[in-house]
PDB file of N, CA and C in Angstrom:
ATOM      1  N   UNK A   1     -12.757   3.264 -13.478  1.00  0.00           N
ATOM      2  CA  UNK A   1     -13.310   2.088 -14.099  1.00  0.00           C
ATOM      3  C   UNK A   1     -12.959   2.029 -15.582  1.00  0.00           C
ATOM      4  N   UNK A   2     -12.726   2.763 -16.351  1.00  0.00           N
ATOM      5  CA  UNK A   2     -12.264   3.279 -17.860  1.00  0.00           C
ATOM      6  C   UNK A   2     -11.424   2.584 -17.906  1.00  0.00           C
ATOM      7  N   UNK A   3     -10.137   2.781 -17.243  1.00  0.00           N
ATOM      8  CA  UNK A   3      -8.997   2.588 -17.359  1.00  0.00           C
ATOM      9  C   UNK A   3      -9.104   0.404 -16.744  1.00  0.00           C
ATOM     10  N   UNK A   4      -9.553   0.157 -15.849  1.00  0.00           N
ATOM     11  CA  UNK A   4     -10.014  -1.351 -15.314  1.00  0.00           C
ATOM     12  C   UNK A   4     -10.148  -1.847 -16.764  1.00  0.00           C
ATOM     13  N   UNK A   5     -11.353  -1.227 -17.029  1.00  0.00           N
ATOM     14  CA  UNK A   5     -12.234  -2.213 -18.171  1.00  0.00           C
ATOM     15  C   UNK A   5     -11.444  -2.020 -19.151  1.00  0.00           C
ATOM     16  N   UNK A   6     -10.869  -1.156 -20.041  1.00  0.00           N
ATOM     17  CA  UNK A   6      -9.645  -0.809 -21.056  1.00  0.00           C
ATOM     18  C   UNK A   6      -8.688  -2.168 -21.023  1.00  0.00           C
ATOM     19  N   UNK A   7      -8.266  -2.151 -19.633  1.00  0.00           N
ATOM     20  CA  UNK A   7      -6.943  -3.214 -19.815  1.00  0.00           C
ATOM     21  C   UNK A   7      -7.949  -4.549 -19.301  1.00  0.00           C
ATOM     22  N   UNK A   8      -8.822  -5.244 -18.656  1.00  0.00           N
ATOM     23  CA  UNK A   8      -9.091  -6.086 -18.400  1.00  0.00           C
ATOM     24  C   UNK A   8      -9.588  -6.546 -20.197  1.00  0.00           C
ATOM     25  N   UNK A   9     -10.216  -6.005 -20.683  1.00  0.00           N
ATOM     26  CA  UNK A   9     -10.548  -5.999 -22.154  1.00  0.00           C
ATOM     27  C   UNK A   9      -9.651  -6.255 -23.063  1.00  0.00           C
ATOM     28  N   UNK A  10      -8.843  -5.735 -23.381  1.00  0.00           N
ATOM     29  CA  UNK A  10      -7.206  -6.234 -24.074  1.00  0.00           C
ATOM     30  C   UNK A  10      -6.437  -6.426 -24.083  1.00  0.00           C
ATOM     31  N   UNK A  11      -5.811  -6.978 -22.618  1.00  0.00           N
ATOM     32  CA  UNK A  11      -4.696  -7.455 -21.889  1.00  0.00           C
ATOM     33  C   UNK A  11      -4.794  -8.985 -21.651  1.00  0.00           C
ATOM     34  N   UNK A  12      -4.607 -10.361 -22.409  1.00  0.00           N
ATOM     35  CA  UNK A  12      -4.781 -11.475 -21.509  1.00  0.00           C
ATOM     36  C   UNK A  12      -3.966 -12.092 -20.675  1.00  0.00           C
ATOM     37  N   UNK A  13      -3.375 -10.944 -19.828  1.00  0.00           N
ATOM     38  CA  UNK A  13      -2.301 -11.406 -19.657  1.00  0.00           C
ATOM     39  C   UNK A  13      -2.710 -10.960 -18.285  1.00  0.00           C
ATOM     40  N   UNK A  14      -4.177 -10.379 -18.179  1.00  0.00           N
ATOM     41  CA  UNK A  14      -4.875  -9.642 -16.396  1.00  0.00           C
ATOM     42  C   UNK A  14      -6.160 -10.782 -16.270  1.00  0.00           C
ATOM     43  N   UNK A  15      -5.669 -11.410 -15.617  1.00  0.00           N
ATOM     44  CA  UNK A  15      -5.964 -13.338 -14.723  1.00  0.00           C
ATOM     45  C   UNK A  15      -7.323 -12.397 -13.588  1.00  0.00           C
ATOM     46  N   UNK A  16      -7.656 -11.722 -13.248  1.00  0.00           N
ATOM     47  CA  UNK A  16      -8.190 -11.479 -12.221  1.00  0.00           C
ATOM     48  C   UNK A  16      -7.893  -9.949 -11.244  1.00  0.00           C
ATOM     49  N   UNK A  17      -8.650  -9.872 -10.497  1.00  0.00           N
ATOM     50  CA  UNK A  17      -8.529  -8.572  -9.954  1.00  0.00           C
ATOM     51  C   UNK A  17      -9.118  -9.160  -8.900  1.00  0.00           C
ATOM     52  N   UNK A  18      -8.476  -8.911  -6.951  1.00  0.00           N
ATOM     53  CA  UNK A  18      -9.240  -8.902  -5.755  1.00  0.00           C
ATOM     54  C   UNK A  18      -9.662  -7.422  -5.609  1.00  0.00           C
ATOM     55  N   UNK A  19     -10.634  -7.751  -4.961  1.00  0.00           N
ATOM     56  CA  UNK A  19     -11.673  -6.541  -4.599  1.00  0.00           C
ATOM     57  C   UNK A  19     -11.945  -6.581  -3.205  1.00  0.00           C
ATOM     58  N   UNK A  20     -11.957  -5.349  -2.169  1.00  0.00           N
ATOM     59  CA  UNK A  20     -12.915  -5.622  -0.975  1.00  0.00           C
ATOM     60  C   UNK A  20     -13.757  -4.786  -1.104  1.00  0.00           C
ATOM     61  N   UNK A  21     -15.151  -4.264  -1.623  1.00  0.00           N
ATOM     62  CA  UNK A  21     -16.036  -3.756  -1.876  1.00  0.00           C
ATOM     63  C   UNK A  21     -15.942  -3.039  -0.422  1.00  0.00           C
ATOM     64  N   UNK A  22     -16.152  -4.033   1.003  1.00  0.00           N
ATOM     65  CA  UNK A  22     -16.918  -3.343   1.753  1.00  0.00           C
ATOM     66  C   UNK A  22     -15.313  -3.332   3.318  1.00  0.00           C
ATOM     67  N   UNK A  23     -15.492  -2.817   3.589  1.00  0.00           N
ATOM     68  CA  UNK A  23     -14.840  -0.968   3.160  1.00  0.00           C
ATOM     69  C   UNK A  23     -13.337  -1.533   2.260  1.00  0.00           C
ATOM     70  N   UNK A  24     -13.003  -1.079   1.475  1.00  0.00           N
ATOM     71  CA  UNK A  24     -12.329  -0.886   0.416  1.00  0.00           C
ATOM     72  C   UNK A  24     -11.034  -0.156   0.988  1.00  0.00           C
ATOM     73  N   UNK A  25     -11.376   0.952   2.359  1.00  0.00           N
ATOM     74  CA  UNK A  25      -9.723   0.702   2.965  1.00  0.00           C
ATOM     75  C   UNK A  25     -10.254   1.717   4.318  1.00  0.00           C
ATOM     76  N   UNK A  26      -8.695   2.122   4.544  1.00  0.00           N
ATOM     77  CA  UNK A  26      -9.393   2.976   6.253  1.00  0.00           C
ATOM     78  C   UNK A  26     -10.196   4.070   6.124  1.00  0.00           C
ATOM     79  N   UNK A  27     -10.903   4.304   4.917  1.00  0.00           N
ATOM     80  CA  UNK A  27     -11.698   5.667   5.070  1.00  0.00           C
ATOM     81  C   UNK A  27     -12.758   5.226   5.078  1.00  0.00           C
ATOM     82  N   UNK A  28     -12.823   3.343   5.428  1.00  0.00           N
ATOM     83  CA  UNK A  28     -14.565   3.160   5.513  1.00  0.00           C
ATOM     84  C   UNK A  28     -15.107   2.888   4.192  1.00  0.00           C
ATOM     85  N   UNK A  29     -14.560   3.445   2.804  1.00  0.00           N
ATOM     86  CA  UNK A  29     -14.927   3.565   1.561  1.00  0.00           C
ATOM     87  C   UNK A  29     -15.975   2.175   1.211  1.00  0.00           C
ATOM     88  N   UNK A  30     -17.155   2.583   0.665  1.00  0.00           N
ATOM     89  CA  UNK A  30     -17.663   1.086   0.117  1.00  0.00           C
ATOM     90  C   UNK A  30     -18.082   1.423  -1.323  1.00  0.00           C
ATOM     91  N   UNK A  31     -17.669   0.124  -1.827  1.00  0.00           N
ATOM     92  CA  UNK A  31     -18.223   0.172  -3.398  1.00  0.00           C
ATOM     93  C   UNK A  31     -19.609   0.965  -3.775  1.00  0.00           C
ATOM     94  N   UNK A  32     -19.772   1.632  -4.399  1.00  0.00           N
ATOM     95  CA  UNK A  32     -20.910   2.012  -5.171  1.00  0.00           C
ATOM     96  C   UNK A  32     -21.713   1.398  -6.086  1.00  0.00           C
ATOM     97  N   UNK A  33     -22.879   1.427  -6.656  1.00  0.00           N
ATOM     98  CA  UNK A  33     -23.417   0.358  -7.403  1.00  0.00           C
ATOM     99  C   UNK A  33     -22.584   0.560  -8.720  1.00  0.00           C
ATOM    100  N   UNK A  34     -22.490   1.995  -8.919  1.00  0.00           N
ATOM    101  CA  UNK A  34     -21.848   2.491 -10.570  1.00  0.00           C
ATOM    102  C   UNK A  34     -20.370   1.799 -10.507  1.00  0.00           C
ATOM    103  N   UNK A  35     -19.945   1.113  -9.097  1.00  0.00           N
ATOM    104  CA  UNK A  35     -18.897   0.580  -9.456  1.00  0.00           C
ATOM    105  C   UNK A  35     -18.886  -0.953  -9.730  1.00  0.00           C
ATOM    106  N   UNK A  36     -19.491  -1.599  -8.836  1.00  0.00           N
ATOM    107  CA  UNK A  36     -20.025  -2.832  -9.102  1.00  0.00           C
ATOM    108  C   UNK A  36     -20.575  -3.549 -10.460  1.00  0.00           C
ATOM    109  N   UNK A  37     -21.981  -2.778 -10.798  1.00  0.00           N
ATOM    110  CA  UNK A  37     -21.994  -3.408 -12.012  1.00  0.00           C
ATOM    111  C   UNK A  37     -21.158  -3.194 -13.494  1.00  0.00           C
ATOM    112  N   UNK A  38     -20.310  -2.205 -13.529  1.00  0.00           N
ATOM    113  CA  UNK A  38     -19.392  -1.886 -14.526  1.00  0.00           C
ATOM    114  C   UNK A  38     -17.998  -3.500 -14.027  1.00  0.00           C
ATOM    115  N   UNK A  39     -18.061  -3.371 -12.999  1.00  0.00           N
ATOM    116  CA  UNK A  39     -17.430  -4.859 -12.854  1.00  0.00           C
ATOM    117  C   UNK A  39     -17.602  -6.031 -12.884  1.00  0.00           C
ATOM    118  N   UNK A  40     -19.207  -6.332 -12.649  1.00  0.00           N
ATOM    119  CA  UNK A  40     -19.647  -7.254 -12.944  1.00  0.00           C
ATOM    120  C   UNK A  40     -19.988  -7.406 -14.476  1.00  0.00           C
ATOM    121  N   UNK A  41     -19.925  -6.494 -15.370  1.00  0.00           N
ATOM    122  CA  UNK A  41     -20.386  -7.033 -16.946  1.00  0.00           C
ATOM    123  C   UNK A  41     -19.007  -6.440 -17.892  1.00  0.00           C
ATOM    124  N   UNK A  42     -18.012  -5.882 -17.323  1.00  0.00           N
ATOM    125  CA  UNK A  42     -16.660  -5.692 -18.039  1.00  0.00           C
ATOM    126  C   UNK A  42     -16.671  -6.648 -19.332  1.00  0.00           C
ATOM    127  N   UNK A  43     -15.821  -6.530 -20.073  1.00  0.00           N
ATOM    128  CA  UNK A  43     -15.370  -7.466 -20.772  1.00  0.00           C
ATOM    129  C   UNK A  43     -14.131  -7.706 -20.995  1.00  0.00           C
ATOM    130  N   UNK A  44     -13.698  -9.499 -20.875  1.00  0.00           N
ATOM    131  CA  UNK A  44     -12.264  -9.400 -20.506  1.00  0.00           C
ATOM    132  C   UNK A  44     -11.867 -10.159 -21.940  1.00  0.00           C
ATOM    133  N   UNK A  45     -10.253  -9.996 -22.062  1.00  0.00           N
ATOM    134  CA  UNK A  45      -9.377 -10.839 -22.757  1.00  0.00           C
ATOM    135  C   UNK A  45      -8.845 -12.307 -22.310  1.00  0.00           C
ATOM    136  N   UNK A  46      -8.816 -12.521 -21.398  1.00  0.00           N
ATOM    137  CA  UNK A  46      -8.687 -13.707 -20.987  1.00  0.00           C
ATOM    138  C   UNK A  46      -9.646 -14.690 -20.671  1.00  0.00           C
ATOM    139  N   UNK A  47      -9.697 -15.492 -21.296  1.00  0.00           N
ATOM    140  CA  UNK A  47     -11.360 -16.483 -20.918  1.00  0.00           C
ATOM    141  C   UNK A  47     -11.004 -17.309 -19.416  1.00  0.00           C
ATOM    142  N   UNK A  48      -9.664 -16.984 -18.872  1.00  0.00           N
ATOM    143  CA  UNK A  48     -10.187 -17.530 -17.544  1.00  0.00           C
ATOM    144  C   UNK A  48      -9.783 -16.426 -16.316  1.00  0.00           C
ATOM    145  N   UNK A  49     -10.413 -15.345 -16.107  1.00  0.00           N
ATOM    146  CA  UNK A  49     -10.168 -14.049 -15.513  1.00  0.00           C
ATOM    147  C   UNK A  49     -11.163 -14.509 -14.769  1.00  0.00           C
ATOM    148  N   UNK A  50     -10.616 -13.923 -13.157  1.00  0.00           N
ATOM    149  CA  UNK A  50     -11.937 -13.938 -12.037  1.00  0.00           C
ATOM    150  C   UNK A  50     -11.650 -13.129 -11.509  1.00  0.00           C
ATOM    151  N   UNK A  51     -12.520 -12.969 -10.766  1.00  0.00           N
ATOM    152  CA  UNK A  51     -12.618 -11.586  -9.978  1.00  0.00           C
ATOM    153  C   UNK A  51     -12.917 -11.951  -8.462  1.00  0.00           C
ATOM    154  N   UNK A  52     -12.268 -11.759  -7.836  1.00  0.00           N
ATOM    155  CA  UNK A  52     -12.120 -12.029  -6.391  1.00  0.00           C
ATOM    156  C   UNK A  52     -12.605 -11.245  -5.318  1.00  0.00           C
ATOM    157  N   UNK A  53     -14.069 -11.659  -4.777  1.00  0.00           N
ATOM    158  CA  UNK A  53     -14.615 -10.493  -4.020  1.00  0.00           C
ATOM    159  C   UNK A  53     -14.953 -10.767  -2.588  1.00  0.00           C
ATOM    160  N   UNK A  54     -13.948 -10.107  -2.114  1.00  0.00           N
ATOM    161  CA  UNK A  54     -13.416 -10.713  -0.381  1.00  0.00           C
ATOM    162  C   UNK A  54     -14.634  -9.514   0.078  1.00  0.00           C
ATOM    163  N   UNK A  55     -15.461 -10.023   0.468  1.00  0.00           N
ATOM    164  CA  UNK A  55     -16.541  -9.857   1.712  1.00  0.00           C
ATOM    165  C   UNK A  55     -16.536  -9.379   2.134  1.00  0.00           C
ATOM    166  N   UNK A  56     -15.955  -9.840   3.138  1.00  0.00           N
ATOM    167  CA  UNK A  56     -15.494 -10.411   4.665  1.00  0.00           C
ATOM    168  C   UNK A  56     -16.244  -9.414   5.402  1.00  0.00           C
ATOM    169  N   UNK A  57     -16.705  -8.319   5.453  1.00  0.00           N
ATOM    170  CA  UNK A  57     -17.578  -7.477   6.178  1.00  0.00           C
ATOM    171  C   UNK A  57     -19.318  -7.466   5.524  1.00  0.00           C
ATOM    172  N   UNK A  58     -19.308  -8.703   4.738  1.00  0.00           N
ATOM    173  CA  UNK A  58     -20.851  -8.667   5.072  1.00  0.00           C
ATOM    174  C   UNK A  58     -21.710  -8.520   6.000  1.00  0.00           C
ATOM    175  N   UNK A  59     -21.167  -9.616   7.347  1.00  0.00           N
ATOM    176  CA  UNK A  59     -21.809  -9.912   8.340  1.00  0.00           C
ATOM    177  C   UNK A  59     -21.325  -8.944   9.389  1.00  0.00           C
ATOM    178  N   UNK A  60     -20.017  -8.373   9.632  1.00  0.00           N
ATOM    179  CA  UNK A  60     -19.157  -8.345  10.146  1.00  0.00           C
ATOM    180  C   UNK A  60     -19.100  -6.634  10.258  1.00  0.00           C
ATOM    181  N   UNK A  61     -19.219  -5.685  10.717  1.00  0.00           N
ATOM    182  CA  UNK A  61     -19.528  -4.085   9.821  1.00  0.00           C
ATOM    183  C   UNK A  61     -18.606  -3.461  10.639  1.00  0.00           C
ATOM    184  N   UNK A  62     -17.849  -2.928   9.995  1.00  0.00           N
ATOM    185  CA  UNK A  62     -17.073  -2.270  11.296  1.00  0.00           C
ATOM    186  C   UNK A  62     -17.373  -0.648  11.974  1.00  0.00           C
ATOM    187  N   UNK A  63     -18.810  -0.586  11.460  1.00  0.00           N
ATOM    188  CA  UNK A  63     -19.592   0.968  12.320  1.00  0.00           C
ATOM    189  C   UNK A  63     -21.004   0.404  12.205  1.00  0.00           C
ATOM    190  N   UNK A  64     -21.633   0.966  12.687  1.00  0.00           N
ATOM    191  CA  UNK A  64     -22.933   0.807  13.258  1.00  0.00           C
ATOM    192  C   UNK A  64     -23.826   0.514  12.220  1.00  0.00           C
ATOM    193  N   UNK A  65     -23.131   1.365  10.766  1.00  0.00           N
ATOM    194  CA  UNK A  65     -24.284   1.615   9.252  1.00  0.00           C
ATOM    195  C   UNK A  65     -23.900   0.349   8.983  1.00  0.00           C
ATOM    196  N   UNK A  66     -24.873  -0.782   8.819  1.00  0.00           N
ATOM    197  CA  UNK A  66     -24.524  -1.438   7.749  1.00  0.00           C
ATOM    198  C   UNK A  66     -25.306  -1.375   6.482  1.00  0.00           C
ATOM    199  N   UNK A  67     -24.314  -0.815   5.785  1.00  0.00           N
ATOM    200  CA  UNK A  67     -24.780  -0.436   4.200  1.00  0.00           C
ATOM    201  C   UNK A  67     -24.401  -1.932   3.563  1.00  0.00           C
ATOM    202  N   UNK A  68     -25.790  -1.995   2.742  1.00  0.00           N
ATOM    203  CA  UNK A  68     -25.666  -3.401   2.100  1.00  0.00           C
ATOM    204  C   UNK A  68     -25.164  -3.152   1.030  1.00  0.00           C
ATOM    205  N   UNK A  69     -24.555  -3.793  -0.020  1.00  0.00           N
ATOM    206  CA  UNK A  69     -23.977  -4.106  -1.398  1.00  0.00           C
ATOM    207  C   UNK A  69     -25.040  -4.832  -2.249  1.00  0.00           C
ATOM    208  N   UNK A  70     -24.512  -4.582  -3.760  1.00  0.00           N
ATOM    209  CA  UNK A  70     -25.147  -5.216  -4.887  1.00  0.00           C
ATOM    210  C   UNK A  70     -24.645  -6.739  -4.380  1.00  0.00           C
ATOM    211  N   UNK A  71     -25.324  -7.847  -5.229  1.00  0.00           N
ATOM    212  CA  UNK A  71     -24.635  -9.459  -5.085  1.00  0.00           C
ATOM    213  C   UNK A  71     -24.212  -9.755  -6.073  1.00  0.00           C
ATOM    214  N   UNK A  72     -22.642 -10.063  -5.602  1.00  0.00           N
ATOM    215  CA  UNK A  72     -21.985  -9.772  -7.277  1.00  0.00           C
ATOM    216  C   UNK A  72     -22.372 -11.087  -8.132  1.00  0.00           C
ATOM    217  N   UNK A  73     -22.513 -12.090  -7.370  1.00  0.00           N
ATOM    218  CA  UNK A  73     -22.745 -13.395  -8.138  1.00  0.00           C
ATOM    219  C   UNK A  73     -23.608 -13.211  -9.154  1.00  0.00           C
ATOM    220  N   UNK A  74     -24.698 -12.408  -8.235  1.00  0.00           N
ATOM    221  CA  UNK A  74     -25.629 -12.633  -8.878  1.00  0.00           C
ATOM    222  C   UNK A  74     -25.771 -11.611 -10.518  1.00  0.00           C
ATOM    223  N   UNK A  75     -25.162 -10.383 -10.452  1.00  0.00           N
ATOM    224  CA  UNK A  75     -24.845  -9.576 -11.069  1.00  0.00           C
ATOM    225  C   UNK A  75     -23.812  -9.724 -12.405  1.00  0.00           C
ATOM    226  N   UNK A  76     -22.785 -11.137 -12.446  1.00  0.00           N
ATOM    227  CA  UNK A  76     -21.689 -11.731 -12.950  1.00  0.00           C
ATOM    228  C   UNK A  76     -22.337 -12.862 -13.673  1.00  0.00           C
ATOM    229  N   UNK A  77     -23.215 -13.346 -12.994  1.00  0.00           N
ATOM    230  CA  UNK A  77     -24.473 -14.473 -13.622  1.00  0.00           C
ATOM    231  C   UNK A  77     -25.128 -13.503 -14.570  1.00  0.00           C
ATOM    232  N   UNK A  78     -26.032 -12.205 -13.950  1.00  0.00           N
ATOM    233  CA  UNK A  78     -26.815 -11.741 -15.002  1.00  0.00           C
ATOM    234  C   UNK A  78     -26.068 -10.982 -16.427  1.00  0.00           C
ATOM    235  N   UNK A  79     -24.683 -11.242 -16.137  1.00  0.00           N
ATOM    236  CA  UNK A  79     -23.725 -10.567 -17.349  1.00  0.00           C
ATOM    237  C   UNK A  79     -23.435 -11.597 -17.957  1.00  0.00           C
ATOM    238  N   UNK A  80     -23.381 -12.940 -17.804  1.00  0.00           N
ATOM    239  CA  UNK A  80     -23.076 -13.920 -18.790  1.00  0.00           C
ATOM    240  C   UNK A  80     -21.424 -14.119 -17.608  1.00  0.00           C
ATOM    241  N   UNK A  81     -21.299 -14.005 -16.738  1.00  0.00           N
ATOM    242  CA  UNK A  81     -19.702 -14.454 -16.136  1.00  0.00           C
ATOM    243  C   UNK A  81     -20.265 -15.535 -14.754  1.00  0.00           C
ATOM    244  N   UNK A  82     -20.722 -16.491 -14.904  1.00  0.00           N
ATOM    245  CA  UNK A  82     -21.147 -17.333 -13.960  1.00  0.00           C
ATOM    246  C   UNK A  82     -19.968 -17.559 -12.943  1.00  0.00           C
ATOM    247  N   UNK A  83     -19.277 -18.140 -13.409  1.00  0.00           N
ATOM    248  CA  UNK A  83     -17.859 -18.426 -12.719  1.00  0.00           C
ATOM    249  C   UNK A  83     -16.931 -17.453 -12.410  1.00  0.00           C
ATOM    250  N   UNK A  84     -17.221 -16.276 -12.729  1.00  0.00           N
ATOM    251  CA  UNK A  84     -16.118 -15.264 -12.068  1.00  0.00           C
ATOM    252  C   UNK A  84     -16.506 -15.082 -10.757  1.00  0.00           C
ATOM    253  N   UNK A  85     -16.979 -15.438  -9.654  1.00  0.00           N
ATOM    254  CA  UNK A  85     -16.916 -15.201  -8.328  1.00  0.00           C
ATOM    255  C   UNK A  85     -17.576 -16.656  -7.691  1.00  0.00           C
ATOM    256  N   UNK A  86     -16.400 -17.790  -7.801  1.00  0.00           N
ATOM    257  CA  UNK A  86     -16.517 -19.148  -7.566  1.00  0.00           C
ATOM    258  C   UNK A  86     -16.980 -18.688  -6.188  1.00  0.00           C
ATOM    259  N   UNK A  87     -16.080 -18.032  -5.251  1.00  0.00           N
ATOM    260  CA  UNK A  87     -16.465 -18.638  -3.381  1.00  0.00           C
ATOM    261  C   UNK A  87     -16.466 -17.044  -2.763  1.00  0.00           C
ATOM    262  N   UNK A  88     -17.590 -16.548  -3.309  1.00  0.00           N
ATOM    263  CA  UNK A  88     -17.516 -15.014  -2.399  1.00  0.00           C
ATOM    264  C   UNK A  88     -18.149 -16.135  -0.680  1.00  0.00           C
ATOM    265  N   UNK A  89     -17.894 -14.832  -0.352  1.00  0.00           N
ATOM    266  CA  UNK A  89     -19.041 -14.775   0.939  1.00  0.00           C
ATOM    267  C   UNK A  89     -20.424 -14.130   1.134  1.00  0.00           C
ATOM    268  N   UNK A  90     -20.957 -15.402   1.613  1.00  0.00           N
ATOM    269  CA  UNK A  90     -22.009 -15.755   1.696  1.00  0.00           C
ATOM    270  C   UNK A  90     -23.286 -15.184   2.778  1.00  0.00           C
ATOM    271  N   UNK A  91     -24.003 -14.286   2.686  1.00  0.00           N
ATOM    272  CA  UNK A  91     -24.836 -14.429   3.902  1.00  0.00           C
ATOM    273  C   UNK A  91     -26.308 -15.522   4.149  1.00  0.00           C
TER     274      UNK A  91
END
């Protein structure tokens, strides 16, 4: 996250970052909160940077645990970034 927030911070030339929080790849991996909200209140160089947070396994779990997530909207709202997560998914 050091290294994220470093260049999202003084680079305006980094438009956005996609994310799949939930699982994050084949080891199942899911975001952590310590990762989430360091993403949700970053600070960027570009005033029109979003952050793209594909879901898609909210509803959807692909093992039995469904471990819930922070809501980034809501988390991007409470940082002052309203508009960085125009069309997550929704439960």
């Amino acid at each position: 996250m050091t290294i994220v927030r470093n260049n999202t911070a003084h680079d305006r030339s980094v438009k956005g970052i996609w994310c799949v929080p939930k699982p994050s790849n084949l080891t199942g991996t899911i975001y952590a909160p310590d990762i989430i909200e360091p993403l949700a209140s970053m600070p960027t160089a570009a005033s029109d940077f979003r952050l793209s947070w594909d879901n898609a396994y909210a509803v959807h779990h692909l093992t039995e645990d469904q471990v819930e997530i922070a809501n980034i909207v809501q988390l991007c709202g409470q940082h002052e970034h309203p508009l960085w997560c125009s069309h997550p998914i929704r439960r």
